[in-house]
Protein backbone atom coordinates (compact mmCIF):
# COMPACT_ATOMS: atom_id res chain seq x y z
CA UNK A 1 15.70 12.68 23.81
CA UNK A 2 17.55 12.89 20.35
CA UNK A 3 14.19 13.50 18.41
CA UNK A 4 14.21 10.26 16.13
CA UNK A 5 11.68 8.38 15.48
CA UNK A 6 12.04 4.70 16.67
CA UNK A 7 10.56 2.58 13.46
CA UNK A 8 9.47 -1.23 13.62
CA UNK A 9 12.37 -3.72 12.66
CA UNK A 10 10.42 -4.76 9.92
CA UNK A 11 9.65 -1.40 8.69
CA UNK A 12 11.02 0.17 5.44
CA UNK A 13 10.10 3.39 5.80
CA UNK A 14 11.13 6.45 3.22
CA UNK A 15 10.96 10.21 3.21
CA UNK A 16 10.73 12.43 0.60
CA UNK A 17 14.28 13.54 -0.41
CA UNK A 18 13.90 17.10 0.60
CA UNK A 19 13.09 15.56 4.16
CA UNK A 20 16.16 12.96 3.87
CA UNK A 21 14.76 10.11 2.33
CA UNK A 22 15.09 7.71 -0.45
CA UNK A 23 12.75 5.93 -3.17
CA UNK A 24 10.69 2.76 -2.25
CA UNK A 25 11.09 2.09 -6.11
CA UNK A 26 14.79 1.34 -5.18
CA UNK A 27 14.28 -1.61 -2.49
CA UNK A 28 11.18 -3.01 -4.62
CA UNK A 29 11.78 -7.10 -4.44
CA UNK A 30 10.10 -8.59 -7.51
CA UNK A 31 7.67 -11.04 -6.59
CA UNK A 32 9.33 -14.53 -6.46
CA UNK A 33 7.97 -17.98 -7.10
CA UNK A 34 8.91 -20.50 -4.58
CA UNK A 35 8.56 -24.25 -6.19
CA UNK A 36 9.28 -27.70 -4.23
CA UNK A 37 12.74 -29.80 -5.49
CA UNK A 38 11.67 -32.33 -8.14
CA UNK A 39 13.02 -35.79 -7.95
CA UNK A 40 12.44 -39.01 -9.95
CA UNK A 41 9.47 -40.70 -8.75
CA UNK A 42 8.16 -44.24 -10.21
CA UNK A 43 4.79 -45.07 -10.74
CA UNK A 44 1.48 -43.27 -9.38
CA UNK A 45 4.00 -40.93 -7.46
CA UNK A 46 4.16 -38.64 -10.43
CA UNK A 47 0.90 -37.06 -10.46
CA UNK A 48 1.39 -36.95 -6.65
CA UNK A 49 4.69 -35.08 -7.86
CA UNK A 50 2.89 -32.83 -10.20
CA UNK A 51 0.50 -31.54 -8.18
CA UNK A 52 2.82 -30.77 -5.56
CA UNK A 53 4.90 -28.61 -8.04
CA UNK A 54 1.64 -27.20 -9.27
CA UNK A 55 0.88 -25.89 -5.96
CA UNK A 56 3.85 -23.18 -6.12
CA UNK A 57 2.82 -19.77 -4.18
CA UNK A 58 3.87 -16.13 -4.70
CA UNK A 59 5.43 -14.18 -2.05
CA UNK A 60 4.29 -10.64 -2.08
CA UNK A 61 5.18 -8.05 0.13
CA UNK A 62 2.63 -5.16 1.60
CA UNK A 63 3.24 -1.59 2.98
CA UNK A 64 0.70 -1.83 6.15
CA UNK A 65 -0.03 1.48 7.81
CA UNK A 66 -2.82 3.34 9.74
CA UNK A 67 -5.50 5.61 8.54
CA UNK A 68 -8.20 6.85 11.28
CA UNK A 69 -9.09 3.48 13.31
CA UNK A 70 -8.33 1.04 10.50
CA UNK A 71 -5.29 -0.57 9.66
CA UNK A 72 -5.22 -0.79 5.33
CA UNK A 73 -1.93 -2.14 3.30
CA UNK A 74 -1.16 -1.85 -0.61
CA UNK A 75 1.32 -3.96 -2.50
CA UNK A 76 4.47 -2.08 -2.54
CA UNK A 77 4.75 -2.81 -6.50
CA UNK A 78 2.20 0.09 -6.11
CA UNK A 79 3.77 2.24 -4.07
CA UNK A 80 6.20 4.63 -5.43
CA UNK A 81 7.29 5.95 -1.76
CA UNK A 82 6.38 7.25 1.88
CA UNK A 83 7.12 10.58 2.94
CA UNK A 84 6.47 12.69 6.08
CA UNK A 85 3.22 14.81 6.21
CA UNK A 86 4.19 17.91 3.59
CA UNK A 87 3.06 21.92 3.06
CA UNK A 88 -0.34 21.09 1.62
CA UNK A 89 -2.29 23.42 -0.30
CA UNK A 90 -6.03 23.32 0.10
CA UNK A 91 -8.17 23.38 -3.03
CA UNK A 92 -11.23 25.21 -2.70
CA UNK A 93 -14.93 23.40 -4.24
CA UNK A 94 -13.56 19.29 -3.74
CA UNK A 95 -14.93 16.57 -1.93
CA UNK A 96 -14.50 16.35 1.74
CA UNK A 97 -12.04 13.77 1.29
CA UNK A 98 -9.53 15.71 -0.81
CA UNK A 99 -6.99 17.18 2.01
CA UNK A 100 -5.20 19.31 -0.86
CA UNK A 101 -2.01 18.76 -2.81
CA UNK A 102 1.47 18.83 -2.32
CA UNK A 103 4.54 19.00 -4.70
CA UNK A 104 6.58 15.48 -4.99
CA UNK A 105 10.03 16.99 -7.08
CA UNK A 106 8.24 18.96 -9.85
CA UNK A 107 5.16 16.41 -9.75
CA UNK A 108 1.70 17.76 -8.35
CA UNK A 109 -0.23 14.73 -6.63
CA UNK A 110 -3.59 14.75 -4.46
CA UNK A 111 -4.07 13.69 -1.36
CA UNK A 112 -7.30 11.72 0.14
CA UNK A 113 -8.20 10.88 3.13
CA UNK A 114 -9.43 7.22 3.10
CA UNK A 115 -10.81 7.51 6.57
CA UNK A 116 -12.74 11.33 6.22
CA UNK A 117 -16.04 9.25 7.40
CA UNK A 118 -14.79 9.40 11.02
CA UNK A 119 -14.18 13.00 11.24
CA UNK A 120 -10.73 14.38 11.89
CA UNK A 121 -10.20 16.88 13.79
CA UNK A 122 -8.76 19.89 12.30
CA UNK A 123 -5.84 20.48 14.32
CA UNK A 124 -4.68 16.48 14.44
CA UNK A 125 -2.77 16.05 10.94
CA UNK A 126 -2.21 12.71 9.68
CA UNK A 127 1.94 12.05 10.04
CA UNK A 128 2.56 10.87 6.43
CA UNK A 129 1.67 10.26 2.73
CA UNK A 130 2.13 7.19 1.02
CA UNK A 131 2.50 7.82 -2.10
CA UNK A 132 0.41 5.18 -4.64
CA UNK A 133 1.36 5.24 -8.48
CA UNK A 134 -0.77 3.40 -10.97
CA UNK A 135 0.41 2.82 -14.29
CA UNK A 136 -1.35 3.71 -17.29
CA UNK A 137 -1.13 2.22 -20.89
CA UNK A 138 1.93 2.26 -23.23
CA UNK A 139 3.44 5.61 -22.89
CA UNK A 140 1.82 7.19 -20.52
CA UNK A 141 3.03 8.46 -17.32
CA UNK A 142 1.84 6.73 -13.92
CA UNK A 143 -0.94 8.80 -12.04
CA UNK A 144 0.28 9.25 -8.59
CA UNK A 145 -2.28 9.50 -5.46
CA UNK A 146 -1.52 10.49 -2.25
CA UNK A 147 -3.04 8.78 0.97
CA UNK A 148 -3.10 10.03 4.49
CA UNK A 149 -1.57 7.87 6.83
CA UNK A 150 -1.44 8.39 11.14
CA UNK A 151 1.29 5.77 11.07
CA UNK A 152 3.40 3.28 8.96
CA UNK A 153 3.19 0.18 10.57
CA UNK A 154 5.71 -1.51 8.44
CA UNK A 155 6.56 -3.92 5.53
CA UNK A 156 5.30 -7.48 5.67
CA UNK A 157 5.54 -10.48 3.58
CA UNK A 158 3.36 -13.05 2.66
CA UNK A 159 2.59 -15.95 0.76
CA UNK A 160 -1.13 -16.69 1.85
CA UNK A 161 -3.89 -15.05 -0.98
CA UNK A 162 -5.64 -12.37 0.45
CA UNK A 163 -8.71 -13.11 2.06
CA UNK A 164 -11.54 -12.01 -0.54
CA UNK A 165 -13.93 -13.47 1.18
CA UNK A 166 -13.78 -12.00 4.41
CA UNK A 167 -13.39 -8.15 2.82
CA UNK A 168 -16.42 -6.03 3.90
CA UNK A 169 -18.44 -5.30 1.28
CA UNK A 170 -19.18 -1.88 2.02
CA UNK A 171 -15.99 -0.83 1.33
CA UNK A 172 -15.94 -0.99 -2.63
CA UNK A 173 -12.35 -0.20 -2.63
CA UNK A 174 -10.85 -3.39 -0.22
CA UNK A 175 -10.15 -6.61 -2.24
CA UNK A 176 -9.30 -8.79 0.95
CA UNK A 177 -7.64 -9.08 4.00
CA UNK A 178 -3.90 -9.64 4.91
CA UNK A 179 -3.00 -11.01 8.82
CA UNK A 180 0.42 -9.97 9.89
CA UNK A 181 1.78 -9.77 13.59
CA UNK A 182 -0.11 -12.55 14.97
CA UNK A 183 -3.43 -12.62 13.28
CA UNK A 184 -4.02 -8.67 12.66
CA UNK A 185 -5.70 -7.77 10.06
CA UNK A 186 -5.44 -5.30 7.51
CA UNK A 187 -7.56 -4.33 4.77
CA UNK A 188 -5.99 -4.98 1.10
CA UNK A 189 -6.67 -1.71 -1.08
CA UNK A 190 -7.32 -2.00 -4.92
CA UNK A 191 -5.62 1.04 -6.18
CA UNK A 192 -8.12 0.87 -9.38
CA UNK A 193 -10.96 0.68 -7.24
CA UNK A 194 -9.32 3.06 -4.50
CA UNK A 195 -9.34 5.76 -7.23
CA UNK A 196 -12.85 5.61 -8.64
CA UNK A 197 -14.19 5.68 -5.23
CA UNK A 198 -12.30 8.54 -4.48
CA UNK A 199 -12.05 10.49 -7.45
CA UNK A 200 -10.57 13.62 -7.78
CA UNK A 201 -10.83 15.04 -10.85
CA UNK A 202 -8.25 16.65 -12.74
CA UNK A 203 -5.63 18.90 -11.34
C-alpha cells in the first residue's frame, strides 16, 4: 500500500499548499450559458423560435462532500479551496459548533461543524475543511469560513435549478436540493444563510 488516497474521477480535490496542494480559485469555470442555434423561420415559427432561445439554462458546478450522515454541496464560485483536516486550536467560551481555528497562509478562519447535532465523537476528526469565502462590499476583503467535512465526494455539474421546493425547512441554511450520481441528493447550502445560523463572532 503506497498511502494515497484513491479520489473519485470526477473529483477536484485541493490541499492546502503546505500539505501539497493548489487553489480551487485556479480551476474555477465561469458559469456558461448554453443557447439553441437560431435559424430563419417563416411565419408563427418565430415565437415558437423565441421561446425556445428564451429557455437558455446555466450550467453550474457544485463541490458535494459529507458532513456527519448528510451529504451538503456549495457552488464552487464560493469556495476558495479544500484542504486536509489542519492543527486546530480550540477557543475556549464558543458555541458547540465552533471546532476552533486554523491558520490558511497568514489568514485566521473558523471552523463549524454543520453536523454538531449528531454528536461526534471526540476521537473521530472530520478528514477536511472546505474552505467557503463570501465576498463583502467594494473593498473589503472576503470573510472566509471553514466547514468540517468526513469526505469530499467530488465536483458535479449541472444545469437543472436546485430543488427549492423539496429543501427541508428546518434547516434555515439549505436553499434546495442538487441530484448527482443517479438521483442522490445533496443539500444546497446558502453561504449567507450558512453564516447567520452559525455565527461566530469575531476573531
Amino acid at each position: 500500500m503506497t498511502g494515497e488516497i484513491a479520489w473519485p474521477v470526477n473529483c477536484t480535490f485541493h490541499q492546502d499548499k503546505r500539505r501539497q496542494g493548489v487553489s480551487l480559485a485556479e480551476n474555477k469555470q465561469p458559469e456558461t450559458t448554453a443557447r439553441p442555434a437560431t435559424t430563419e423561420a417563416p411565419g408563427g415559427q418565430a415565437e415558437k423560435l423565441q421561446a425556445s432561445q428564451q429557455a437558455s439554462f446555466v450550467e453550474r458546478q457544485y463541490c458535494v462532500f459529507r458532513a456527519g450522515r448528510e451529504r451538503f454541496c456549495l457552488s464552487v464560485l464560493e469556495m476558495e479551496e479544500v484542504v486536509e483536516w489542519p492543527a486546530v486550536t480550540r477557543v475556549p467560551r464558543t458555541p458547540a459548533f465552533l471546532m476552533g481555528i486554523f491558520n490558511l497562509r497568514g489568514a485566521i478562519v473558523p471552523i463549524i461543524d454543520i453536523a454538531f447535532s449528531e454528536g461526534r465523537r471526540p476521537d473521530l476528526l472530520p478528514r477536511h475543511v472546505v474552505v467557503a469565502a463570501r465576498e463583502q462590499g467594494p473593498g473589503q476583503d472576503a470573510i472566509r469560513l471553514g466547514i468540517a467535512a468526513d469526505e469530499v465526494i467530488g465536483t458535479f455539474s449541472s444545469s437543472e435549478p436546485l430543488g427549492a421546493d423539496e429543501a427541508p425547512r428546518e434547516i434555515t441554511h439549505c436553499c434546495g436540493l442538487l441530484r448527482h450520481e443517479e438521483n442522490r441528493l445533496a443539500l444546497a447550502l446558502d453561504l449567507k444563510r450558512l453564516a447567520e445560523s452559525f455565527s461566530v463572532g469575531v476573531i
